[in-house]
N, C-alpha and C. Protein backbone atom coordinates (compact mmCIF):
# COMPACT_ATOMS: atom_id res chain seq x y z
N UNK A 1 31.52 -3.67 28.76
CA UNK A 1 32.88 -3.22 29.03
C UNK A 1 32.81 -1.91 29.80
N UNK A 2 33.34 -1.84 30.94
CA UNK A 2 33.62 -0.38 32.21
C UNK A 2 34.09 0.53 30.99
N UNK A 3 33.73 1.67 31.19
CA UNK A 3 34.63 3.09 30.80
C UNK A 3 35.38 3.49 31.74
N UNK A 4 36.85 3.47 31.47
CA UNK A 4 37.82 4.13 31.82
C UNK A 4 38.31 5.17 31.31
N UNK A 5 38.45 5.75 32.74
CA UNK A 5 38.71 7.47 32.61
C UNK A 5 40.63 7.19 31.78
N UNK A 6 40.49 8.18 31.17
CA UNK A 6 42.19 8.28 30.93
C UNK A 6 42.70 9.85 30.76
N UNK A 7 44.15 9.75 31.53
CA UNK A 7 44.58 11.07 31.78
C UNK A 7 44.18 12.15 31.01
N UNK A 8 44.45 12.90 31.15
CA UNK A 8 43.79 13.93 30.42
C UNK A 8 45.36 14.59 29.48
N UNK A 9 46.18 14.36 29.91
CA UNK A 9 47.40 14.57 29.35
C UNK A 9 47.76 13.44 28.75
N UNK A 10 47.25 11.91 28.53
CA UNK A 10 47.44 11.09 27.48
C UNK A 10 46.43 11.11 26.31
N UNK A 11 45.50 11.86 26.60
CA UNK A 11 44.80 11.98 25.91
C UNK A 11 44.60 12.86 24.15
N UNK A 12 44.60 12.06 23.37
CA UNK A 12 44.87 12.92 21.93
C UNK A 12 44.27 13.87 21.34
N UNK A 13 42.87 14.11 21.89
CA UNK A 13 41.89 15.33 21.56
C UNK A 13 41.31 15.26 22.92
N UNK A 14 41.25 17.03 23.17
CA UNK A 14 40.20 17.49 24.11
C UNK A 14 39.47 18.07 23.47
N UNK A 15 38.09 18.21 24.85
CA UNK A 15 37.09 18.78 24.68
C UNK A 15 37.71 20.40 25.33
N UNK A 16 36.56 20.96 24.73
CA UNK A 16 37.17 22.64 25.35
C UNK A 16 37.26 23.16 26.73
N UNK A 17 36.68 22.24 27.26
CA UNK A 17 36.94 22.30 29.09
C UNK A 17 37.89 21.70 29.73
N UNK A 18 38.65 20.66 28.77
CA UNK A 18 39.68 20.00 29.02
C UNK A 18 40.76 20.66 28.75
N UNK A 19 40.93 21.14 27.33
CA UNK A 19 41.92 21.94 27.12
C UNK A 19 41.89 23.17 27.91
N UNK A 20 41.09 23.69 28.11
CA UNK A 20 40.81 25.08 29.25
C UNK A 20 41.68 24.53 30.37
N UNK A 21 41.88 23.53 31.02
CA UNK A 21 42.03 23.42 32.03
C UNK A 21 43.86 22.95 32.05
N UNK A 22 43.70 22.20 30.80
CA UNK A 22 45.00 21.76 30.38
C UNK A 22 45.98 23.12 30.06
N UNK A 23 45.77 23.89 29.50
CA UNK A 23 46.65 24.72 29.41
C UNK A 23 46.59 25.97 30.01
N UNK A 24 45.56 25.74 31.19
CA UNK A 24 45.61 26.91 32.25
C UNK A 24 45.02 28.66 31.34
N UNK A 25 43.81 28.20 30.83
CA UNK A 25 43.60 29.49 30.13
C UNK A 25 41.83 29.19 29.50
N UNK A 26 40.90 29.84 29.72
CA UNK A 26 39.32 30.55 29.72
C UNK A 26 38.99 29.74 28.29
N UNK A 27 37.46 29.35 28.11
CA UNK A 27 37.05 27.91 27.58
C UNK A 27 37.01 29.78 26.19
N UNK A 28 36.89 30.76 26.27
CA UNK A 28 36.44 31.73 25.54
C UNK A 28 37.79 31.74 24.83
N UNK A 29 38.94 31.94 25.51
CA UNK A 29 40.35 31.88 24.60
C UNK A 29 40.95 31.05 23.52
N UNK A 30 39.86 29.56 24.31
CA UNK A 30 40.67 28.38 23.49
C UNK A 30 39.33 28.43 21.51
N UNK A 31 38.53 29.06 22.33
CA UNK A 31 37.52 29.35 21.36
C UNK A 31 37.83 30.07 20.06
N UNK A 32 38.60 31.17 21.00
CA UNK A 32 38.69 32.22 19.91
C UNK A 32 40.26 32.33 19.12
N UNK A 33 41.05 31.23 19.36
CA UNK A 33 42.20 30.92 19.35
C UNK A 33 42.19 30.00 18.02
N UNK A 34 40.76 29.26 18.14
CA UNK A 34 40.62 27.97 17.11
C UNK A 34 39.35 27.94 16.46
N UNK A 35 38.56 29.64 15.97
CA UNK A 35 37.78 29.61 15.45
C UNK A 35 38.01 29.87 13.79
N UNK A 36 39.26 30.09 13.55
CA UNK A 36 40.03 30.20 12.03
C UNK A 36 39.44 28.74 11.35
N UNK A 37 38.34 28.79 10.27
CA UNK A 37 38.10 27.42 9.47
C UNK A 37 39.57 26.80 9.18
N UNK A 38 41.33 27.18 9.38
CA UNK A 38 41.70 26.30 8.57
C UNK A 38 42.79 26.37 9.55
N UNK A 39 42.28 26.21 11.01
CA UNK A 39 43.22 25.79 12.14
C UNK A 39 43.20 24.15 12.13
N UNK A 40 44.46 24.29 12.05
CA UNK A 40 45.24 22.60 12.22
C UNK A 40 45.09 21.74 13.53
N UNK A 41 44.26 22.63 14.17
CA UNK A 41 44.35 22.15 15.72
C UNK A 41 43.00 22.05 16.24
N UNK A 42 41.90 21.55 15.36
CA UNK A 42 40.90 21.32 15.74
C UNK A 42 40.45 20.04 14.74
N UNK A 43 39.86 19.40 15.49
CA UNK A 43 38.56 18.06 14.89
C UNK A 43 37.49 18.31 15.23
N UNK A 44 36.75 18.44 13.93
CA UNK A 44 35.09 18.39 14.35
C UNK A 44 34.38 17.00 14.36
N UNK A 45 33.87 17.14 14.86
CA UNK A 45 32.76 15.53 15.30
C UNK A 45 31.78 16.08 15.44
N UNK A 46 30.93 16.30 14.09
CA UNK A 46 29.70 16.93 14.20
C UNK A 46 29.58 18.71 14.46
N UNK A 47 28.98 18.80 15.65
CA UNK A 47 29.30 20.26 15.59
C UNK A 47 29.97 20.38 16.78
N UNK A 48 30.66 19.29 17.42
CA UNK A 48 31.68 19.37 18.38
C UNK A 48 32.83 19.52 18.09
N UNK A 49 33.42 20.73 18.79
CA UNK A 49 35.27 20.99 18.49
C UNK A 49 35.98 20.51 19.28
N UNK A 50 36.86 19.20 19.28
CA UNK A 50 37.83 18.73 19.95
C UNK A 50 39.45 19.69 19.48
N UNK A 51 39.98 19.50 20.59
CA UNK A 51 41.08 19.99 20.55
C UNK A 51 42.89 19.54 20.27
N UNK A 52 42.83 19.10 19.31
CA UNK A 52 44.06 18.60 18.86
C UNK A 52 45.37 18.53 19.69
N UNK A 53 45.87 18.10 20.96
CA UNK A 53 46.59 18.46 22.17
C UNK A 53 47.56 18.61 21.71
N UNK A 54 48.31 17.93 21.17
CA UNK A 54 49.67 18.33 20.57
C UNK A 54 49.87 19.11 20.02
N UNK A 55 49.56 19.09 18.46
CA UNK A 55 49.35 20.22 18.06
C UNK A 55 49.42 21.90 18.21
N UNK A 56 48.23 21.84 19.26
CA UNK A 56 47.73 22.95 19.78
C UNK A 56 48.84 23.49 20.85
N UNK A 57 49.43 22.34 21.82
CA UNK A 57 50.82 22.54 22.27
C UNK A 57 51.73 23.18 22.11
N UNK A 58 52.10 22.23 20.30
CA UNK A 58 53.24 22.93 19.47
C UNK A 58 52.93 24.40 19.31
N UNK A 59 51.59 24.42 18.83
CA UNK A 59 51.64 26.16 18.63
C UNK A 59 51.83 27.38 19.61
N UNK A 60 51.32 26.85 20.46
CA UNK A 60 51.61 27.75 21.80
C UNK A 60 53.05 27.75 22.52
N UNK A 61 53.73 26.55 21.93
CA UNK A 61 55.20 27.23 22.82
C UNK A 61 55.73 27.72 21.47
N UNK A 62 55.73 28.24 20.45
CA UNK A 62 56.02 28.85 19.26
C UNK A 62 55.26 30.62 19.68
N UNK A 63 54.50 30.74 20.57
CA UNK A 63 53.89 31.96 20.26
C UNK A 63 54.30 32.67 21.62
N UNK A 64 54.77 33.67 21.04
CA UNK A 64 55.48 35.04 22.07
C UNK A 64 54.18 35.37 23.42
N UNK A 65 52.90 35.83 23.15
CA UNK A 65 52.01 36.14 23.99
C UNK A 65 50.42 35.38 23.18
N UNK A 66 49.38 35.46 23.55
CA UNK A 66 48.46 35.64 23.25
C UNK A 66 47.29 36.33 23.44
């Protein structure tokens, strides 16, 4: 079976270069944004941090600056 690419905005978890890119902001921000053990906006898969898109969304149009 081909792998197909899929949008990156349909997509339900990013990787941290994705979200970097997705929300227009440094792979170090999204790092240090979602290094709290009991952020709601991360999945680990091993010792990989995916990025919860929605989620992570919601929180950022809730937040004044960062």
């Amino acid at each position: 079976m081909p792998k197909t690419d899929i949008p990156i905005w349909e997509k339900a978890n990013l990787t941290i270069e994705e979200a970097a890119a997705y929300f227009n902001m440094g792979t170090d921000k999204i790092r240090e944004l979602t290094d709290d053990k009991n952020c709601t906006c991360v999945l680990w898969n091993g010792t990989k941090r995916l990025i919860k898109r929605k989620p992570f969304e919601d929180y950022l149009n809730r937040q004044f600056s960062i």
